[in-house]
N, C-alpha and C. Protein backbone atom coordinates (compact mmCIF):
# COMPACT_ATOMS: atom_id res chain seq x y z
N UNK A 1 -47.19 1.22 -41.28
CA UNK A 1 -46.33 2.22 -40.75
C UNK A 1 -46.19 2.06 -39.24
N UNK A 2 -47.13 1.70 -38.77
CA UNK A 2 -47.32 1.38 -37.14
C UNK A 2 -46.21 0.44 -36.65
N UNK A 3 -46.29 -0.69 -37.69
CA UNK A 3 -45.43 -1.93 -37.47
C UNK A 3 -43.79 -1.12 -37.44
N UNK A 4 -43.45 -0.54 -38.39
CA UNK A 4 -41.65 0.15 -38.16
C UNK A 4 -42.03 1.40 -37.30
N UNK A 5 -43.04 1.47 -36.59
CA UNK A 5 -42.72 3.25 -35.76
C UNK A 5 -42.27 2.52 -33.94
N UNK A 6 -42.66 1.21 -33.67
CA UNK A 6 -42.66 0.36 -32.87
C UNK A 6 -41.33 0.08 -32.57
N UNK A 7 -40.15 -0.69 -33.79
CA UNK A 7 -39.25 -0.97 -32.99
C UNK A 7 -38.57 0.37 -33.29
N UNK A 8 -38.68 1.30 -34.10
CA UNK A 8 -37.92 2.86 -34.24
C UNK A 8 -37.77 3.20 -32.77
N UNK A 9 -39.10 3.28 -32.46
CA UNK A 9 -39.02 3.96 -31.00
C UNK A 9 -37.72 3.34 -29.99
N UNK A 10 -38.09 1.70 -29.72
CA UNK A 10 -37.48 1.54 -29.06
C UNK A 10 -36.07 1.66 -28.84
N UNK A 11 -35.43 1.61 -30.63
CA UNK A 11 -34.18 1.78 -30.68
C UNK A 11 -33.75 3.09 -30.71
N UNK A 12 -34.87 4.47 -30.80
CA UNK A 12 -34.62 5.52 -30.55
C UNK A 12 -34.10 5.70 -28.38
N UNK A 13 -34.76 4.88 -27.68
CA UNK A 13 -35.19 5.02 -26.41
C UNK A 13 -33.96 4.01 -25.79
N UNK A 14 -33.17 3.37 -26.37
CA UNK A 14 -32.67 2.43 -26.42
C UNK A 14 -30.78 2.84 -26.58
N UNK A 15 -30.49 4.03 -27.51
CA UNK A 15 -29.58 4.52 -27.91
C UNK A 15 -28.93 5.31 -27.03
N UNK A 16 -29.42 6.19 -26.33
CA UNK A 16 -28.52 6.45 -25.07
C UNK A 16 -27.69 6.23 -24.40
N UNK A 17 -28.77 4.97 -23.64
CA UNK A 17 -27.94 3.99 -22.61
C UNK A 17 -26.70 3.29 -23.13
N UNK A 18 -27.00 2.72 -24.44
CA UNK A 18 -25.97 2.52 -25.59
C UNK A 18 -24.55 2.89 -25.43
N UNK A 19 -25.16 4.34 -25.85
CA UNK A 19 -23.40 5.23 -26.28
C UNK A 19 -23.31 6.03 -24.87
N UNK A 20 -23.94 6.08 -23.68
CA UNK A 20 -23.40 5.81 -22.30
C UNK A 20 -22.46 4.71 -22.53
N UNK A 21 -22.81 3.44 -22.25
CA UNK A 21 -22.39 2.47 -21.79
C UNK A 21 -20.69 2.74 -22.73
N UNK A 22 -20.79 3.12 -23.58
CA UNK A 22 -19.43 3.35 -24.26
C UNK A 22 -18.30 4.38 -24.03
N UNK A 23 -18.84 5.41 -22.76
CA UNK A 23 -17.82 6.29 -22.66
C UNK A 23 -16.92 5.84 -21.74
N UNK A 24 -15.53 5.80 -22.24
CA UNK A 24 -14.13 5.52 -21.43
C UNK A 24 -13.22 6.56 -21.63
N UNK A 25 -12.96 7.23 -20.14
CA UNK A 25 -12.52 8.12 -19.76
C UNK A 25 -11.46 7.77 -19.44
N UNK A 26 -10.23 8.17 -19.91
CA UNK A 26 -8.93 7.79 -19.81
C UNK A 26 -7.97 8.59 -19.42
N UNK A 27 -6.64 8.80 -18.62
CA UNK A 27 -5.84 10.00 -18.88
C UNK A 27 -4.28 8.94 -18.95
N UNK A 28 -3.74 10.33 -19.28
CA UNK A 28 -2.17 9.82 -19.31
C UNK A 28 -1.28 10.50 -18.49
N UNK A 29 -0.72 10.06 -17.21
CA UNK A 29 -0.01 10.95 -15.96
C UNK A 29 1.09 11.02 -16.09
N UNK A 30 1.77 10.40 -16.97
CA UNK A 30 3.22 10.54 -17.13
C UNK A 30 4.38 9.70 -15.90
N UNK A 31 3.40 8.56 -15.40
CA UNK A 31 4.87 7.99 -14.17
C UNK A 31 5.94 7.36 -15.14
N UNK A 32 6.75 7.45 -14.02
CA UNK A 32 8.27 6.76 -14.74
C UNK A 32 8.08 5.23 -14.60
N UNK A 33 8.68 4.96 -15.42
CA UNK A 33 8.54 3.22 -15.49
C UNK A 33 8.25 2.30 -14.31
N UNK A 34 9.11 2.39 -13.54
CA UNK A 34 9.67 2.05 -12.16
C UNK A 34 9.38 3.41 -10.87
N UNK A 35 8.06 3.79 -10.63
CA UNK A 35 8.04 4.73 -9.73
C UNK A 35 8.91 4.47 -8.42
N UNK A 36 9.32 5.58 -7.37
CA UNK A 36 9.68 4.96 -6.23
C UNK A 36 8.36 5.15 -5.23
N UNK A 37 7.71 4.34 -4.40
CA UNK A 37 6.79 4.47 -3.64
C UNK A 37 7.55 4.14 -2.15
N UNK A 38 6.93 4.72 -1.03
CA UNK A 38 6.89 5.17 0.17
C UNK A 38 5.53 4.90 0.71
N UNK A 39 5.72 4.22 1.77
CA UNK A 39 4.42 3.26 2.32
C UNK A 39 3.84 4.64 3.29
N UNK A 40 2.71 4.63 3.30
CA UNK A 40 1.91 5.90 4.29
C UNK A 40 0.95 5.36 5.25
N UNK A 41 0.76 4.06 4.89
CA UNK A 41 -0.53 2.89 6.12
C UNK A 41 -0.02 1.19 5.48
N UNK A 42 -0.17 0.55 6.26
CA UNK A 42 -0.01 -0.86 5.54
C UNK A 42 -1.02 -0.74 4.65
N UNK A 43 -0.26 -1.35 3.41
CA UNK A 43 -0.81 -1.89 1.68
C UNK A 43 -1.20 -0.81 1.61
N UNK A 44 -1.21 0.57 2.07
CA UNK A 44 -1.01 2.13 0.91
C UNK A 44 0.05 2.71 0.97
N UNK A 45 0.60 2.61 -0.59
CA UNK A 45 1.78 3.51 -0.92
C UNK A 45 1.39 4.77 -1.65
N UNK A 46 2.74 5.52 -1.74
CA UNK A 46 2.46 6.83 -2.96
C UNK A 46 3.49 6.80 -3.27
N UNK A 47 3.52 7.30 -4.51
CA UNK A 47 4.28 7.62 -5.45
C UNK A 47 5.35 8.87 -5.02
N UNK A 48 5.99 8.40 -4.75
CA UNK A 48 7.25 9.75 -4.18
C UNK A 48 7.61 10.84 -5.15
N UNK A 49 7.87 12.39 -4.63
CA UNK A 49 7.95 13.41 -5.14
C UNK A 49 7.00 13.38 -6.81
N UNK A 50 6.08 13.20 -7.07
CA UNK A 50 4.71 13.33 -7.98
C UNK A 50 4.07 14.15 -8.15
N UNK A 51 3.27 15.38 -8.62
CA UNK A 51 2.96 16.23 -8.65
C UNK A 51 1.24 15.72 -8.61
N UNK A 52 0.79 14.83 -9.14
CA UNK A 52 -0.30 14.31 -8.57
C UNK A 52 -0.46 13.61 -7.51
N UNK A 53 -1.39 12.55 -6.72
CA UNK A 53 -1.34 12.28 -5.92
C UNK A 53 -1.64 10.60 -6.76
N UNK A 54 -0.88 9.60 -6.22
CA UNK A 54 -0.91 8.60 -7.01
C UNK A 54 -0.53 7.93 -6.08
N UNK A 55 -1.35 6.80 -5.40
CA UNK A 55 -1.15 5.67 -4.80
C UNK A 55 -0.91 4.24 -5.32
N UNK A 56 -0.75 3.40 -4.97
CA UNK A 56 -0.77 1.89 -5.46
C UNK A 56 -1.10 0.76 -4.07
N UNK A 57 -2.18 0.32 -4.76
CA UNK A 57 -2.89 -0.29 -3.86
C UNK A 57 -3.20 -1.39 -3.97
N UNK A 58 -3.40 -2.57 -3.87
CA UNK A 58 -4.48 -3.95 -3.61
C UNK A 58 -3.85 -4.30 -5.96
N UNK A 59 -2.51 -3.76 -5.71
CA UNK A 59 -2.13 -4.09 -7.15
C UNK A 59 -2.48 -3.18 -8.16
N UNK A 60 -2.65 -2.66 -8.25
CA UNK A 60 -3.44 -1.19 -9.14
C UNK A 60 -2.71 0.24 -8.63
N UNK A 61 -2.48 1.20 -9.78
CA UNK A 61 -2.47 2.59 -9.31
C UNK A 61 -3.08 3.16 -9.08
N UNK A 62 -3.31 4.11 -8.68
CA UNK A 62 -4.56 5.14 -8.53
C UNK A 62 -4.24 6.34 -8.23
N UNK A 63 -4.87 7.42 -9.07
CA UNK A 63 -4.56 8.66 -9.33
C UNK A 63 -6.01 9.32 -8.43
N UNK A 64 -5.71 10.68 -7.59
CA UNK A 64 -6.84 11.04 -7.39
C UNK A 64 -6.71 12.70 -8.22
N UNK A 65 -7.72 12.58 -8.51
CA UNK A 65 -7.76 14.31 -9.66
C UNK A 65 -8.75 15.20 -8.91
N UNK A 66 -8.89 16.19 -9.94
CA UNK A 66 -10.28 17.04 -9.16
C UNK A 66 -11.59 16.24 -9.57
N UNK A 67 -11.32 15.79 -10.98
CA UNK A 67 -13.24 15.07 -11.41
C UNK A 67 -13.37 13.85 -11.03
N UNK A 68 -12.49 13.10 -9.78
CA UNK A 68 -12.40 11.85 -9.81
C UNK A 68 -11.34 10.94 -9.31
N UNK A 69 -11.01 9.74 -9.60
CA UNK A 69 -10.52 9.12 -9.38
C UNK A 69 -9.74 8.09 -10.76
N UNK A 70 -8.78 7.88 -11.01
CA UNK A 70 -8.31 6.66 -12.05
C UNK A 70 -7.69 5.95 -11.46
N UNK A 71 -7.49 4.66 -12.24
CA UNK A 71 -6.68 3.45 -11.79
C UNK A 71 -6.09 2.79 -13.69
N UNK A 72 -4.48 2.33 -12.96
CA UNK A 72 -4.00 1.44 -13.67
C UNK A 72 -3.19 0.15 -13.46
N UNK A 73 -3.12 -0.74 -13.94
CA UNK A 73 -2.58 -1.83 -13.34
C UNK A 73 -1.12 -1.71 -13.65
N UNK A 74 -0.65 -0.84 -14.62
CA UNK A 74 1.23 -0.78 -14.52
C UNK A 74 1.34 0.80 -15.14
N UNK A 75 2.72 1.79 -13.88
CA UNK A 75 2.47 2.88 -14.27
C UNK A 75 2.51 3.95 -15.30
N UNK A 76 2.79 2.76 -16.79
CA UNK A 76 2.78 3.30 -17.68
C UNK A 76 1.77 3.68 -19.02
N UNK A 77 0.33 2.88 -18.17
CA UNK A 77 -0.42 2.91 -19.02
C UNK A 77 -1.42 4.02 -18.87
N UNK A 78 -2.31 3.89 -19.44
CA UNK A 78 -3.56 4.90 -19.27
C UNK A 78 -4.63 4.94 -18.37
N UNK A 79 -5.01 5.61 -17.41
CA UNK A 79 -5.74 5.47 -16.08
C UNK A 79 -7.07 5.59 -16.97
N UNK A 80 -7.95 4.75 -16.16
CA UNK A 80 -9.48 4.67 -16.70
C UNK A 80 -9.91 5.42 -15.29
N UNK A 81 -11.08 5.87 -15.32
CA UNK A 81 -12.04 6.67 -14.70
C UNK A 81 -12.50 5.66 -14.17
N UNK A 82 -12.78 6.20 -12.44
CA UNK A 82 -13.37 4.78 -11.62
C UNK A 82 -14.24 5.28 -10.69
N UNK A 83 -15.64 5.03 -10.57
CA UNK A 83 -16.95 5.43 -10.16
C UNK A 83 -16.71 5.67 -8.71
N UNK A 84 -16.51 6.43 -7.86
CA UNK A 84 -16.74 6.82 -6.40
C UNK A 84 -16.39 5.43 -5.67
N UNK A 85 -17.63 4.97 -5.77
CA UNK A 85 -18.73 3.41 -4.99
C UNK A 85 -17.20 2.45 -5.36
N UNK A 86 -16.62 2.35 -6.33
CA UNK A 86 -15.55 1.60 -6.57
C UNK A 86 -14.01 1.46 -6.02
N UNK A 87 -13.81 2.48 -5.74
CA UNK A 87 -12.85 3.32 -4.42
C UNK A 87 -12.20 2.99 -3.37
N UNK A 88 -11.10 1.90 -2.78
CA UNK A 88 -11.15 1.17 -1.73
C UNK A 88 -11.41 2.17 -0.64
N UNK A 89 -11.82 1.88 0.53
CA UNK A 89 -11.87 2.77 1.41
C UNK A 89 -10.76 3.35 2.29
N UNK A 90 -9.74 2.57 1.37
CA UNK A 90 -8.22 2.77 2.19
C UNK A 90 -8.11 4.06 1.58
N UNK A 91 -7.97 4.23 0.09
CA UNK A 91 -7.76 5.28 -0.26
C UNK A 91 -8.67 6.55 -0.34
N UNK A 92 -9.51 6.53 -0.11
CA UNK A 92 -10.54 7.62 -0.55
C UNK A 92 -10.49 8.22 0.96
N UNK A 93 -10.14 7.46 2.06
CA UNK A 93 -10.18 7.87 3.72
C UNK A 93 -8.61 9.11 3.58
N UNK A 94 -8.13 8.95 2.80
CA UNK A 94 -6.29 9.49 2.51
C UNK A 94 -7.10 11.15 2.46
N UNK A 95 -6.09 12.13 3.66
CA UNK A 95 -6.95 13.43 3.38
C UNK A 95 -6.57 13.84 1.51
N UNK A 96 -7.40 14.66 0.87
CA UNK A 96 -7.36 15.10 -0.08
C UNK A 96 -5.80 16.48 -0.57
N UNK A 97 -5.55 16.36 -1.20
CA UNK A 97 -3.87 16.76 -1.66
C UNK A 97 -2.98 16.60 -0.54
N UNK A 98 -3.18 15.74 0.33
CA UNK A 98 -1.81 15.68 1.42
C UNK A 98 -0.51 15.12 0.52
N UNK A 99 -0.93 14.23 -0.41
CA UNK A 99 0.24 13.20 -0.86
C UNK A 99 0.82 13.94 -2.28
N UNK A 100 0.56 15.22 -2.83
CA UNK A 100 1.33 15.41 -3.83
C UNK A 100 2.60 16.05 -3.30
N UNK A 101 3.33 15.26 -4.19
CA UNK A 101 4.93 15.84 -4.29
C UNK A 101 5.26 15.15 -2.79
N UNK A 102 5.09 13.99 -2.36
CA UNK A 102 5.22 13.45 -1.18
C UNK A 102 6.93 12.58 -0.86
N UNK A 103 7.14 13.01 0.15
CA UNK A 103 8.42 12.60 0.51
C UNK A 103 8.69 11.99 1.68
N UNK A 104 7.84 11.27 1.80
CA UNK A 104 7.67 10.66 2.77
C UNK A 104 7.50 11.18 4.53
N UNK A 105 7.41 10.47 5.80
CA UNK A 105 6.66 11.38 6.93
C UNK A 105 7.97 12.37 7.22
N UNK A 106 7.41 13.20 7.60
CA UNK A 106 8.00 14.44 8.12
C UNK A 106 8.84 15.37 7.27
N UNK A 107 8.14 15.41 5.96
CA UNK A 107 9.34 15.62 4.48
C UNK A 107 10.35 14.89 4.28
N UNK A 108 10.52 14.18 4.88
CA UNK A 108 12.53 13.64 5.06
C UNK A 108 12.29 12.20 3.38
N UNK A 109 13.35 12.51 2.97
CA UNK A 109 13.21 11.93 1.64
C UNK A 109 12.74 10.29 1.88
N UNK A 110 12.80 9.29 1.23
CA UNK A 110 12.07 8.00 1.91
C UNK A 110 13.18 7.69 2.25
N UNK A 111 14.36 7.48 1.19
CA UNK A 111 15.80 7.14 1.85
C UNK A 111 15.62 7.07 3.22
N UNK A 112 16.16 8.55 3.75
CA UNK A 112 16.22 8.46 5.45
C UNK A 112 14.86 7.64 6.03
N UNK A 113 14.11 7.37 5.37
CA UNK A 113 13.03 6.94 5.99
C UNK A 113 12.80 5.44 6.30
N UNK A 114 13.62 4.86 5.46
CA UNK A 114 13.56 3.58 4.82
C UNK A 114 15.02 2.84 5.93
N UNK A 115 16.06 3.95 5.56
CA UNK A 115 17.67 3.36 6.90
C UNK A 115 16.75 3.46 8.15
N UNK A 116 16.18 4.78 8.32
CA UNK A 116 15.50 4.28 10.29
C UNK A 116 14.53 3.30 10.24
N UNK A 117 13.92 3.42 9.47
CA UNK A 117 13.08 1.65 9.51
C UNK A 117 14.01 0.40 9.75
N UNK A 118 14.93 0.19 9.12
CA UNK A 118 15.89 -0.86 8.90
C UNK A 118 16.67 -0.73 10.30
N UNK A 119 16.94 0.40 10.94
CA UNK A 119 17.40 0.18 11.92
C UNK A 119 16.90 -0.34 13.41
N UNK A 120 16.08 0.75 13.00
CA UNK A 120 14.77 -0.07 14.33
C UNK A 120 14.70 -1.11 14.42
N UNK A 121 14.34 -2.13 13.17
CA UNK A 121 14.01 -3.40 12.91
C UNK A 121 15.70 -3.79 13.44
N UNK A 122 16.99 -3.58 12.96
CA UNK A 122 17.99 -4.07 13.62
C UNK A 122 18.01 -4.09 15.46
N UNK A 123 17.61 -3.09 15.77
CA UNK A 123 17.81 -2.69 17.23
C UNK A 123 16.71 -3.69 18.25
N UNK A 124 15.50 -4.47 17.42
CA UNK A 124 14.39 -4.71 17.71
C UNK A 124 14.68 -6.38 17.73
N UNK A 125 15.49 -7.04 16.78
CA UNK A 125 16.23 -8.05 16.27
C UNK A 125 17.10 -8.43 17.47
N UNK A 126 17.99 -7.48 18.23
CA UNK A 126 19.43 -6.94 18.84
C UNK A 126 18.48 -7.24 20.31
N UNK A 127 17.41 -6.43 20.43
CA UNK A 127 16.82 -7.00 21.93
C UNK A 127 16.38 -8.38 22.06
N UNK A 128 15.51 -8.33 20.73
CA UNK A 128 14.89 -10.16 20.87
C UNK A 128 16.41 -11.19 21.01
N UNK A 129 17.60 -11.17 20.57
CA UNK A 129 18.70 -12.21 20.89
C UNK A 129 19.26 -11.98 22.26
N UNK A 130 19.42 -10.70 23.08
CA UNK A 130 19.82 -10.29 24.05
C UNK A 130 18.61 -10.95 24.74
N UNK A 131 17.46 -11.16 24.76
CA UNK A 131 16.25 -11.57 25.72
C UNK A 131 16.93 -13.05 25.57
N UNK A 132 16.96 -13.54 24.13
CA UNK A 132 17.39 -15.09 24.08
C UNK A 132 18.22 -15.52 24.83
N UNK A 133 19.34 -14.49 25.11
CA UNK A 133 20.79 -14.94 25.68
C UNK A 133 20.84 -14.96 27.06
N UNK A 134 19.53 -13.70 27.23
CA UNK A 134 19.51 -14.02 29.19
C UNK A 134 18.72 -14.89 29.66
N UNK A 135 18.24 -15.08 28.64
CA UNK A 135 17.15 -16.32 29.34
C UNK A 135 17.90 -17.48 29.20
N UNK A 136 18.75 -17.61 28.09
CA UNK A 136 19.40 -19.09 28.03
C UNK A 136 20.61 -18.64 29.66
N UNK A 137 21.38 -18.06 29.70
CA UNK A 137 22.10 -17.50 30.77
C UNK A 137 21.23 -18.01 32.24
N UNK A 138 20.17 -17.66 32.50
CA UNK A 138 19.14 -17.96 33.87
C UNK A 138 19.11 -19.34 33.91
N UNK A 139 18.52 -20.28 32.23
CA UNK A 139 18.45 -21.76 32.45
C UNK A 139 20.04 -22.10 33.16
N UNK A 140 20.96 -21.55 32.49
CA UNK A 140 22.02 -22.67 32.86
C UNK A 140 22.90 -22.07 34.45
N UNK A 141 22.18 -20.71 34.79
CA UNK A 141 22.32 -20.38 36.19
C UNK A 141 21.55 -21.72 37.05
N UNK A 142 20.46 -21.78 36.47
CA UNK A 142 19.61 -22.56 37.39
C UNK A 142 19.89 -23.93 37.40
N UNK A 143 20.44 -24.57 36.82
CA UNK A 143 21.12 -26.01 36.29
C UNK A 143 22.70 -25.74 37.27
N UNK A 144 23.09 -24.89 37.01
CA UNK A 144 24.68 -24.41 38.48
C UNK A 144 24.24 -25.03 39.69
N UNK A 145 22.87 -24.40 39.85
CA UNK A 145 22.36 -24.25 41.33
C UNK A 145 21.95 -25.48 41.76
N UNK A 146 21.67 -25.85 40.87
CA UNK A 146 20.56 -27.18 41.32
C UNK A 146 22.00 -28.37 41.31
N UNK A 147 22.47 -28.68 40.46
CA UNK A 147 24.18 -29.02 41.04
C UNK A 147 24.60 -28.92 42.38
N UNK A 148 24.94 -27.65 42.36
CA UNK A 148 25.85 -27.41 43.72
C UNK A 148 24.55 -27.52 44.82
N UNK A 149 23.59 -27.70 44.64
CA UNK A 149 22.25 -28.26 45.59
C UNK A 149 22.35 -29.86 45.82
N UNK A 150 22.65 -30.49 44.99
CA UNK A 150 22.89 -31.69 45.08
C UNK A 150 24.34 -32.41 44.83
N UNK A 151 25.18 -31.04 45.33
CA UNK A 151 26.56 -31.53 45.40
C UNK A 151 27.36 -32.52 44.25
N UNK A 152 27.37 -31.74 43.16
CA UNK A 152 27.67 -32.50 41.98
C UNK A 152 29.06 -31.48 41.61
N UNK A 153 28.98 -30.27 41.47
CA UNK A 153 29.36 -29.61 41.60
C UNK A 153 30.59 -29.66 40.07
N UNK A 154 29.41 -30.50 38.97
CA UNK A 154 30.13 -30.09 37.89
C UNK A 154 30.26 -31.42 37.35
N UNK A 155 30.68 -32.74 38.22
CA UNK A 155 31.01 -33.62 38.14
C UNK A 155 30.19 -34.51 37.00
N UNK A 156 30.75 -35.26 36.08
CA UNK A 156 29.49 -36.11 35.62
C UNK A 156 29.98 -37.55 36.09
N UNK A 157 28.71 -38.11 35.76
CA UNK A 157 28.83 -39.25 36.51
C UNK A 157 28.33 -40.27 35.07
């Protein structure tokens, strides 16, 4: 009897950790196929107007809840439960409910958010060729000068 009370035990002591190791915590958030996301830091987005708070990050979604945290790799599947310690620090640093129902900075829908980006970047484009053009403008001032310095005065020879 000694001999079966031996491995009983262990597989009594043993079973826990077991059917631990088996719990998968899952939810279902309901994103639309094709979310629209709105960038809030480089490589963190959110999920625009959402009623949760749902980022996408380093390729993965991520939902933050009250018991936690989930992640999915496309936004139609089922978020698994993801341990604290696992957490990039990009996102877990994000203050807590700032991003539901998010519309990007200053409320303004991303749209408007997305044309003044694009424009800036035009206006930013618009100085860097204007810098190009005066500087090419100065070389060939200075090529005039150096001419009419050595009395060429246009002439080729």
């Amino acid at each position: 009897m000694s001999r079966l009370s031996l491995p009983l035990a262990a597989l009594i002591c043993l079973a826990p950790a077991a059917a631990q190791a088996g719990v998968d915590v899952r939810i279902d958030i309901g994103l639309p196929l094709a979310p629209r996301l709105v960038v809030v830091e480089p490589g963190v987005q959110v999920v625009e107007g959402f009623q949760d708070e749902v980022f996408f990050y380093g390729g993965w979604y991520w939902c933050r809840r009250s018991d936690g945290w989930y992640r999915a790799r496309r936004p139609r599947d089922r978020f698994a439960f993801i341990p604290p310690r696992r957490v990039p620090r990009s996102l877990f640093r994000q203050p807590e409910g700032r991003y539901r129902n998010w519309h990007g900075p200053q409320g303004r829908p991303a749209e408007v958010h997305q044309r003044n980006e694009m424009r800036r970047e035009e206006r930013r484009d618009m100085r860097q060729e204007n810098r190009h053009d005066n500087r090419q403008d100065r070389r060939e001032d200075r090529r005039e000068d150096r001419r009419e310095d050595r009395g060429d005065h246009g002439q080729k020879h």
